[in-house]
C-alpha atoms as a PDB file:
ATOM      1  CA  UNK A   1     -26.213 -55.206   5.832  1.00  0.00           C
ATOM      2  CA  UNK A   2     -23.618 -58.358   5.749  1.00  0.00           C
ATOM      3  CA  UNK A   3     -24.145 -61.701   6.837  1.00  0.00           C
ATOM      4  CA  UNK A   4     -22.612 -60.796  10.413  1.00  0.00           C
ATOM      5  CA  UNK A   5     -24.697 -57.683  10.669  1.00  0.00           C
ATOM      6  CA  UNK A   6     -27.841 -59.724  10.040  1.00  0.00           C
ATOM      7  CA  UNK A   7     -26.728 -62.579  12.067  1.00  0.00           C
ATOM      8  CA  UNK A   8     -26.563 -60.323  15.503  1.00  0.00           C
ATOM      9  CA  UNK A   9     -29.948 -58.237  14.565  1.00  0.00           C
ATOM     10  CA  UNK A  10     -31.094 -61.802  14.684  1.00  0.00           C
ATOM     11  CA  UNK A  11     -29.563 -62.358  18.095  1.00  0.00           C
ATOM     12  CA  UNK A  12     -30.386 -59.107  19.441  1.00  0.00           C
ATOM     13  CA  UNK A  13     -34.164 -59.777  18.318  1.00  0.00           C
ATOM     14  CA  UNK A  14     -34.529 -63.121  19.614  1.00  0.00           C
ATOM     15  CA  UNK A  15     -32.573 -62.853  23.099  1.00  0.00           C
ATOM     16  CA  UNK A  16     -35.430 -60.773  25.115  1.00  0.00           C
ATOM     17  CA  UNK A  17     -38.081 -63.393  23.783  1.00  0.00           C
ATOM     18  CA  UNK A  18     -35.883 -66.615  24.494  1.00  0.00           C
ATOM     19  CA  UNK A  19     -35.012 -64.965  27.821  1.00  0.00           C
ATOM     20  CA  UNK A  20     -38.973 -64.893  29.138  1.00  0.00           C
ATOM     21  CA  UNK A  21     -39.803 -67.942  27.470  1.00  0.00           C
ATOM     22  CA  UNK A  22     -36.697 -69.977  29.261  1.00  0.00           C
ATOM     23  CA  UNK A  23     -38.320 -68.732  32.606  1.00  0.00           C
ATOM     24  CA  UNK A  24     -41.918 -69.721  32.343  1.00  0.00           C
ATOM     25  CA  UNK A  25     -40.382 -72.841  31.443  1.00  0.00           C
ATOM     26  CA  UNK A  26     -38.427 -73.105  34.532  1.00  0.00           C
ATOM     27  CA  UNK A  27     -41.700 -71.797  36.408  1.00  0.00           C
ATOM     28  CA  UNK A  28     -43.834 -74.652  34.961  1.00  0.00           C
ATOM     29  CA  UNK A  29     -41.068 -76.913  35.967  1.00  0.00           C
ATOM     30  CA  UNK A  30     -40.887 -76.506  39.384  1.00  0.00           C
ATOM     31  CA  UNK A  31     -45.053 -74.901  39.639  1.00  0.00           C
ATOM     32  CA  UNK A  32     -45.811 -77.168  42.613  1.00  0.00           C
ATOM     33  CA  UNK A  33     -43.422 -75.574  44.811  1.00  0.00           C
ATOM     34  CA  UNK A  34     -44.141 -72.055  43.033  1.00  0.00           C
ATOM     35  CA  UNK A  35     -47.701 -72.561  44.289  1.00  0.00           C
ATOM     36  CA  UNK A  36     -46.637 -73.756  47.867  1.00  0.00           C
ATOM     37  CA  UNK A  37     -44.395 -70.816  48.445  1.00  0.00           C
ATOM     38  CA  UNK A  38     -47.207 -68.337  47.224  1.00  0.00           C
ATOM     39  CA  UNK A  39     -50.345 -70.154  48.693  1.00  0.00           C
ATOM     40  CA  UNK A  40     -50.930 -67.575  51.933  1.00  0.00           C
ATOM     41  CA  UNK A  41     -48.620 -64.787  53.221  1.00  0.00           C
ATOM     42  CA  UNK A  42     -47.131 -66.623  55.765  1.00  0.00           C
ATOM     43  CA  UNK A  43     -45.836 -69.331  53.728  1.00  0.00           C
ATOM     44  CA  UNK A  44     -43.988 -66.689  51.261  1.00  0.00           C
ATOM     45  CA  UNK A  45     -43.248 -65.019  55.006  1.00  0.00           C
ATOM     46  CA  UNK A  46     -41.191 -68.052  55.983  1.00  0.00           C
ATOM     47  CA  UNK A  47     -39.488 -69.033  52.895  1.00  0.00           C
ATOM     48  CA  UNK A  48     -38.320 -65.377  52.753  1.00  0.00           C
ATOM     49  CA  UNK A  49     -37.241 -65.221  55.992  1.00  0.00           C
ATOM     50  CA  UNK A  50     -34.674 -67.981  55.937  1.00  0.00           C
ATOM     51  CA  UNK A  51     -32.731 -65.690  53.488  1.00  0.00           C
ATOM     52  CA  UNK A  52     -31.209 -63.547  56.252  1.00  0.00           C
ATOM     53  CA  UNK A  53     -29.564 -59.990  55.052  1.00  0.00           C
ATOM     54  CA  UNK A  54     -30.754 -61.024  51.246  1.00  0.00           C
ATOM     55  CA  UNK A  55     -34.195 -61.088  51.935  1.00  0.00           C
ATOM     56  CA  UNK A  56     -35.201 -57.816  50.610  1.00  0.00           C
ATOM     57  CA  UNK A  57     -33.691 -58.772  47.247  1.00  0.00           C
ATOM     58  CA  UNK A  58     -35.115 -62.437  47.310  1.00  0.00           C
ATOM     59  CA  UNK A  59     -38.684 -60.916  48.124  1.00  0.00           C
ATOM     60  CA  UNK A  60     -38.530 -58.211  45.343  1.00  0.00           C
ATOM     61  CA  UNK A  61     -37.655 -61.373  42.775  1.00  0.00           C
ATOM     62  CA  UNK A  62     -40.099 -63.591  44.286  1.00  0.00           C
ATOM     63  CA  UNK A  63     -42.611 -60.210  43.582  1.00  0.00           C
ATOM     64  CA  UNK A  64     -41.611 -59.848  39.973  1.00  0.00           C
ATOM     65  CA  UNK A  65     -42.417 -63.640  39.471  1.00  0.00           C
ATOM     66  CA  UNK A  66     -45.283 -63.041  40.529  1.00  0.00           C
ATOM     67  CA  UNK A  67     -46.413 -60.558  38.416  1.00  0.00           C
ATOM     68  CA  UNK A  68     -45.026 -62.674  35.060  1.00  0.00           C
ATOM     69  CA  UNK A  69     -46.969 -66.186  36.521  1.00  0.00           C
ATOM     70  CA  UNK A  70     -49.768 -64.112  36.906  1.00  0.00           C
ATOM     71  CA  UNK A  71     -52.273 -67.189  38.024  1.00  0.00           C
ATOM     72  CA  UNK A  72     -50.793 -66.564  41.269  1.00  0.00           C
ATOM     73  CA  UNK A  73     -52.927 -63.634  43.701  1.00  0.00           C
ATOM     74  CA  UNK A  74     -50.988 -60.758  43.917  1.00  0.00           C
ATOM     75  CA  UNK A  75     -52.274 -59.782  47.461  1.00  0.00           C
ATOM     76  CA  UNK A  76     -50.547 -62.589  48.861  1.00  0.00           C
ATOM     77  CA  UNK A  77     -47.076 -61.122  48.485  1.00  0.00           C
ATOM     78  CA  UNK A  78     -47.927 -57.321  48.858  1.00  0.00           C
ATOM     79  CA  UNK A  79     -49.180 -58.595  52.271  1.00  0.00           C
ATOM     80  CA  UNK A  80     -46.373 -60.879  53.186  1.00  0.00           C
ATOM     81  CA  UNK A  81     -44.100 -57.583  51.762  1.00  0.00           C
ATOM     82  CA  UNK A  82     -45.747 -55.519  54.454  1.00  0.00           C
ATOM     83  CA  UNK A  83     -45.527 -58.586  57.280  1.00  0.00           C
ATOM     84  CA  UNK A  84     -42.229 -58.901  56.188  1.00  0.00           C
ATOM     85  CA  UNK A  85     -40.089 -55.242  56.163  1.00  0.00           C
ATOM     86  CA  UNK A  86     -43.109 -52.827  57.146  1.00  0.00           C
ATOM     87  CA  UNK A  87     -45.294 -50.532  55.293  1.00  0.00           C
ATOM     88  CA  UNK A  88     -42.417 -48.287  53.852  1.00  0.00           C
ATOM     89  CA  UNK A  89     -39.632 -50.830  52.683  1.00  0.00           C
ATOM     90  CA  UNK A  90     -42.504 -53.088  52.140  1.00  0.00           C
ATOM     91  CA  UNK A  91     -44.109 -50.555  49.926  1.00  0.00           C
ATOM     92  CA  UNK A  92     -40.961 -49.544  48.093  1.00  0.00           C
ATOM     93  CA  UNK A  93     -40.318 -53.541  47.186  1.00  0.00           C
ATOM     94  CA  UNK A  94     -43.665 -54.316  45.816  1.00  0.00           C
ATOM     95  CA  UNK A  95     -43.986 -51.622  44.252  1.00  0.00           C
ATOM     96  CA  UNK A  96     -40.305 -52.355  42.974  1.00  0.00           C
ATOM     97  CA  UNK A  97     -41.097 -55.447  41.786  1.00  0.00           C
ATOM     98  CA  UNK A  98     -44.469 -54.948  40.370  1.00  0.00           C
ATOM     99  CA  UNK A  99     -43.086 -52.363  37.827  1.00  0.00           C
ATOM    100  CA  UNK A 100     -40.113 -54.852  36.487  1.00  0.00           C
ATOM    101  CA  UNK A 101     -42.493 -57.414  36.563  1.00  0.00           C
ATOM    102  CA  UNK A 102     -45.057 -55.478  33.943  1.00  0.00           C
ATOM    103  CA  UNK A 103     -42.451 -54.099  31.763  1.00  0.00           C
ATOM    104  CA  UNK A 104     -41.339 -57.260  31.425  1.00  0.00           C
ATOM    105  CA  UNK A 105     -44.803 -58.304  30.116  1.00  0.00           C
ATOM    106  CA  UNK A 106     -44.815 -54.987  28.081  1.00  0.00           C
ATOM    107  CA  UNK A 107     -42.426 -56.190  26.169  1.00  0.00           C
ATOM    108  CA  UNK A 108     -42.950 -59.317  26.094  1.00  0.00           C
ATOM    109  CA  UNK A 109     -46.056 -58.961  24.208  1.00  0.00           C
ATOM    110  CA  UNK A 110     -44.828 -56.127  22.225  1.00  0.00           C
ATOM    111  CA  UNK A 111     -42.045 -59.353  21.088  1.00  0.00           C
ATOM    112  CA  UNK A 112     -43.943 -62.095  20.190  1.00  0.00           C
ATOM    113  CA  UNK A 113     -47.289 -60.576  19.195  1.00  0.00           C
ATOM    114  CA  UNK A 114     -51.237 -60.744  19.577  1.00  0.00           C
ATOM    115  CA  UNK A 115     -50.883 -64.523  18.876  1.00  0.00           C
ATOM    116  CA  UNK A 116     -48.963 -65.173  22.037  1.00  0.00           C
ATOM    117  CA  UNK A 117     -51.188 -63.212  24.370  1.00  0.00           C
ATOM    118  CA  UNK A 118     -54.303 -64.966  22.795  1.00  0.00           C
ATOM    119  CA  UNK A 119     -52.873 -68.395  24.360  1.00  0.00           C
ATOM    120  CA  UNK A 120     -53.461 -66.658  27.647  1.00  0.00           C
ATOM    121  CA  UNK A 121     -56.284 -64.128  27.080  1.00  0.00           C
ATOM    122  CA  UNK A 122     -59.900 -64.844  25.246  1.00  0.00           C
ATOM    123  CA  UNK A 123     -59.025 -62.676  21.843  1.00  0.00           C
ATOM    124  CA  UNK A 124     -62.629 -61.178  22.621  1.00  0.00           C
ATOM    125  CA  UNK A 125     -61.595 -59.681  25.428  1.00  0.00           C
ATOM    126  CA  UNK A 126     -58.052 -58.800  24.535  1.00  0.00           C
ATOM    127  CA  UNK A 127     -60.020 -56.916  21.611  1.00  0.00           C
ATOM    128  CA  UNK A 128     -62.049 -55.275  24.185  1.00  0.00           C
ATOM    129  CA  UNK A 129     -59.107 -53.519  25.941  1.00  0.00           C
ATOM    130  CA  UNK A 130     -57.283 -52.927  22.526  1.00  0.00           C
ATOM    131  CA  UNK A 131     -60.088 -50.503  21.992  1.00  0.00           C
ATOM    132  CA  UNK A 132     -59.415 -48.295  24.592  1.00  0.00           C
ATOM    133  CA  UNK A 133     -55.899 -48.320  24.058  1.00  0.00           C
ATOM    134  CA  UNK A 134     -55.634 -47.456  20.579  1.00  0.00           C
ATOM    135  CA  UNK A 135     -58.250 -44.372  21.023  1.00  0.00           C
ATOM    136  CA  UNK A 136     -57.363 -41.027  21.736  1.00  0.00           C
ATOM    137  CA  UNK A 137     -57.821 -40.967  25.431  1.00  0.00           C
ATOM    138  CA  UNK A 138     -55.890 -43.966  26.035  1.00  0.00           C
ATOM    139  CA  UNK A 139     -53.878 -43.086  29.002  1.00  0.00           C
ATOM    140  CA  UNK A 140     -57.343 -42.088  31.031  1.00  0.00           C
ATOM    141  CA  UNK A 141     -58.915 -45.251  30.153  1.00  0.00           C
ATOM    142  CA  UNK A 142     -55.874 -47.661  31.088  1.00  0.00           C
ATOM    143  CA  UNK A 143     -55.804 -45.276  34.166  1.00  0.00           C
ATOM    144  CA  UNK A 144     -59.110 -46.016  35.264  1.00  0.00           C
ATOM    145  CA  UNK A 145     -59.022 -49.724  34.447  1.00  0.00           C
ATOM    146  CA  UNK A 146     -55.845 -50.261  36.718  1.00  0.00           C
ATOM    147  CA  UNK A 147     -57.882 -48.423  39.421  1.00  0.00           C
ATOM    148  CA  UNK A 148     -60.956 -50.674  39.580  1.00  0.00           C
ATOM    149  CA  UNK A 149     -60.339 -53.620  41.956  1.00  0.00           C
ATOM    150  CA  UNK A 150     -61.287 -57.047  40.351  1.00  0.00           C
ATOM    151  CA  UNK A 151     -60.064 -56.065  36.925  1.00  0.00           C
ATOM    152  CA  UNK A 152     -57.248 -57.934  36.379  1.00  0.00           C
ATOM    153  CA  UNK A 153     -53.998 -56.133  35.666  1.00  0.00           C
ATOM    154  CA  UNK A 154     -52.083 -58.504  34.108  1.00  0.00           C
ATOM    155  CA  UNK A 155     -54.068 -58.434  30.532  1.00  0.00           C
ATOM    156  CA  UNK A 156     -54.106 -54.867  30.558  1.00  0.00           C
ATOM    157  CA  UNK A 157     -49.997 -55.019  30.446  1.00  0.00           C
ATOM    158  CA  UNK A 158     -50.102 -57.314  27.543  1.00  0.00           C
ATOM    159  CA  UNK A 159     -52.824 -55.523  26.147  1.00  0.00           C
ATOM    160  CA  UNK A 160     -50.606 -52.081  26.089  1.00  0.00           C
ATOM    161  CA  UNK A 161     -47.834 -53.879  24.473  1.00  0.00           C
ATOM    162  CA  UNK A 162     -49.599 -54.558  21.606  1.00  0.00           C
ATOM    163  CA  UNK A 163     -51.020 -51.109  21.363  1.00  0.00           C
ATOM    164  CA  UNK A 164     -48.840 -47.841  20.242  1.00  0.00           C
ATOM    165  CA  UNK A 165     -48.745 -46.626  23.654  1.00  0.00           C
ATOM    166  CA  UNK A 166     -45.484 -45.251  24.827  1.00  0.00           C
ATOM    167  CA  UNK A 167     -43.439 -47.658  27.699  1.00  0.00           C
ATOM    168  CA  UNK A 168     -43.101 -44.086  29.902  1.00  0.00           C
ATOM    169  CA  UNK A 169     -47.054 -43.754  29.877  1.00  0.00           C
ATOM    170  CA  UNK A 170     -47.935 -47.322  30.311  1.00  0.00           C
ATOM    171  CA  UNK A 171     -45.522 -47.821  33.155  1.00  0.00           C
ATOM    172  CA  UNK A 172     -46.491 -44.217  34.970  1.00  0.00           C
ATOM    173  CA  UNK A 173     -50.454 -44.745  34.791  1.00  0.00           C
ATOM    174  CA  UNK A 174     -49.989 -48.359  35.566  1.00  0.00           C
ATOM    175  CA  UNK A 175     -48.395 -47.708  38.627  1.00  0.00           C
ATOM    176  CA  UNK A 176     -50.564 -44.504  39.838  1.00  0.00           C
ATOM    177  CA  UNK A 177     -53.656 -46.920  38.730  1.00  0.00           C
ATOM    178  CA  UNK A 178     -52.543 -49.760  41.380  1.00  0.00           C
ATOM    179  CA  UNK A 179     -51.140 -47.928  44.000  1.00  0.00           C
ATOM    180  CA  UNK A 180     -53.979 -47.363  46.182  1.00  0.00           C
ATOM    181  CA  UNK A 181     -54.267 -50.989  46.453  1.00  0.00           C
ATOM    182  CA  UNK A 182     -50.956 -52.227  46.266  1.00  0.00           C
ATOM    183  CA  UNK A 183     -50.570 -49.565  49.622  1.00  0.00           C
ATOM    184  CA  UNK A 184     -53.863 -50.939  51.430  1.00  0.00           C
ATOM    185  CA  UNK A 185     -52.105 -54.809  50.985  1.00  0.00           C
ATOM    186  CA  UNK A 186     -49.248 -53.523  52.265  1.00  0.00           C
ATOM    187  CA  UNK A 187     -50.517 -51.776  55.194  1.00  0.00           C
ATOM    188  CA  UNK A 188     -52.589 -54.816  55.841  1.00  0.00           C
ATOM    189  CA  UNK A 189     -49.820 -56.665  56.471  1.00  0.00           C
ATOM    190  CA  UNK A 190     -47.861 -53.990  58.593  1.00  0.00           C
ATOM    191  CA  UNK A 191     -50.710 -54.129  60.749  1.00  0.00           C
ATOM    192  CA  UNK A 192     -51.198 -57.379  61.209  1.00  0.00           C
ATOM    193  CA  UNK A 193     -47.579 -57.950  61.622  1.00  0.00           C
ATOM    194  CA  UNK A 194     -47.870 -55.058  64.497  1.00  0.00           C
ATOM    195  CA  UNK A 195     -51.033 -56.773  65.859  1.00  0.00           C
ATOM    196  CA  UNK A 196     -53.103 -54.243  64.685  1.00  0.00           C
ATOM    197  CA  UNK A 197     -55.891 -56.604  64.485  1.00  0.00           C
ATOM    198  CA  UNK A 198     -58.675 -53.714  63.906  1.00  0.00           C
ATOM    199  CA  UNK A 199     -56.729 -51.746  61.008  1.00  0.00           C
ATOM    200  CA  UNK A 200     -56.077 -55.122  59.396  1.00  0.00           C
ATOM    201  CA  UNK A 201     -59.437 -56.670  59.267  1.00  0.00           C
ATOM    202  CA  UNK A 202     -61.127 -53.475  58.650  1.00  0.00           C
ATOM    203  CA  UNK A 203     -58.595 -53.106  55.447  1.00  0.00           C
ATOM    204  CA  UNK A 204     -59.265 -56.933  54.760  1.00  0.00           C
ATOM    205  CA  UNK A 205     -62.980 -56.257  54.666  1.00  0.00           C
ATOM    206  CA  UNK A 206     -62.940 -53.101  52.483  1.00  0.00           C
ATOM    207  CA  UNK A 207     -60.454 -54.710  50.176  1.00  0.00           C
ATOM    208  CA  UNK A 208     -63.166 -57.643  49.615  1.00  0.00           C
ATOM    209  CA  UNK A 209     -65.818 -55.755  49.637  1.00  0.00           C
ATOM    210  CA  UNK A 210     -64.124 -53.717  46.584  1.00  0.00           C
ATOM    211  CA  UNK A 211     -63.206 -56.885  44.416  1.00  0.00           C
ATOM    212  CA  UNK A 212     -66.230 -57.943  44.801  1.00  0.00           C
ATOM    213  CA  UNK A 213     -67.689 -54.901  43.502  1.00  0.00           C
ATOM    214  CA  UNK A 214     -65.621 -54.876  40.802  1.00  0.00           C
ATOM    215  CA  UNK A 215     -65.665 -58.132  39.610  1.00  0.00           C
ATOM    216  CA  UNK A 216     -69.235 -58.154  39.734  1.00  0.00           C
ATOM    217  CA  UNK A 217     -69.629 -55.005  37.779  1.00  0.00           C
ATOM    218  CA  UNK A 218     -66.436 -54.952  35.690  1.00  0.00           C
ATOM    219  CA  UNK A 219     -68.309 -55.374  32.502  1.00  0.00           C
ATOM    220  CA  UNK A 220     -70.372 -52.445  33.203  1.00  0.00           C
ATOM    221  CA  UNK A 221     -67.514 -50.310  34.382  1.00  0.00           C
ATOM    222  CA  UNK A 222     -65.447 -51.730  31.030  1.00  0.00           C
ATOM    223  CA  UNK A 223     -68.574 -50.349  28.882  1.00  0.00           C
ATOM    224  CA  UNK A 224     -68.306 -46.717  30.382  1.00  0.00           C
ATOM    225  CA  UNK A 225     -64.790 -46.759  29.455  1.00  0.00           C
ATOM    226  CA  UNK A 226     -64.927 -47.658  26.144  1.00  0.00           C
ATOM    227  CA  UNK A 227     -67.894 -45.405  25.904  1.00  0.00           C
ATOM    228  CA  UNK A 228     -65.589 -42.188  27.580  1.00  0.00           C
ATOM    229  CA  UNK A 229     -62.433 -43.363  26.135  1.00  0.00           C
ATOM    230  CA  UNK A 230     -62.630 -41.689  23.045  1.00  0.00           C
ATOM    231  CA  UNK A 231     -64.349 -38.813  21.926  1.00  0.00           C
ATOM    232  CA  UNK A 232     -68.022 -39.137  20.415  1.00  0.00           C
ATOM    233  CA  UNK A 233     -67.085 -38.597  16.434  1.00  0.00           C
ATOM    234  CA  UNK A 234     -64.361 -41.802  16.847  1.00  0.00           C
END
């Protein structure tokens, strides 16, 4: 290959990961306002609503942001998405945004490597999940990890970019795995939007009640996993 050839391979390599890196830049820039807009649903609510006719396309970016700055809840926006344009549209945009937002941190870990999720992740646990994903049964296991509330998704997209999965299956049983939940957010804030006051705490309640459970037991839950994940001579 000649000096040009090698000079836009470069490029071509280097764009993606300069791309990403540029915007959690600009998102640490400006965090303090990040954090205002995201705080509760009604804040994300009103900023979205100033945006008139564009609104749909401002709230799917502001959902795939939220996704890459992943300190911020996620249940904020799939509520405001649902108080905002209804369970249906509101459904279709989260769920929109949710998928651009972890292919973008697909590949962004598949870019720059186990060394850049480790600035984010404890390499223990990141080691954990790497486990499941490189055995045999990987696409179960990832399955059943999105599923469990209180688990948070966000590793388990970096995670699967640094394992051989295929994008197709990571991005299909990632989004089966969190649809359940991103639909009972969403509904939660269709009803409350519609004064459904009983739907909306009931769904409030079960949706704590759930993270709770998880969280509390989501070393347990990892542990059958792993120990299901792969076949008994691996």
């Amino acid at each position: 290959m000649d000096t040009t050839g090698r000079r836009g391979s470069l490029i071509a390599g280097l764009a993606f990961p300069l791309l990403i890196v540029g915007l959690l830049v600009l998102v640490f820039a400006f965090r303090h306002q990040i954090w205002d807009i995201f705080s509760t649903p009604v804040a994300v609510r009103t900023w979205i609503s100033e945006w008139g006719l564009a609104a749909p396309l401002i709230f799917l970016g502001a959902q795939i942001v939220q996704v890459l700055v992943f300190v911020i809840p996620g249940e904020t926006v799939q509520i405001a998405g649902g108080y905002l344009f209804g369970f249906g549209a509101g459904l279709a945009l989260t769920t929109g945004g949710i998928a651009i937002g972890s292919a973008l941190n697909f590949y962004l870990a598949r870019a720059l490597g186990p060394a850049f999720v480790h600035r984010f992740f404890p390499p223990d646990r990141v080691a954990r999940l790497e486990q499941i994903s490189c055995s045999s049964k990987a696409q179960i296991g990832f399955f059943l990890l999105f599923v469990i509330p209180g688990i948070p998704k966000d590793i388990l997209c970096y995670v699967a970019g640094l394992s051989p999965m295929r994008f197709g299956w990571f991005l299909a049983v990632s989004m089966v795995g969190r649809l359940p939940g991103i639909a009972g957010s969403t509904l939660m804030g269709s009803a409350a939007a519609g004064q459904r006051w009983v739907l909306a705490v009931s769904l409030l309640v079960l949706a704590t009640a759930l993270f709770v459970l998880g969280y509390v037991y989501r070393d347990r839950l990892q542990d059958w996993i792993e120990s299901h994940a792969a076949p008994p001579h691996e």
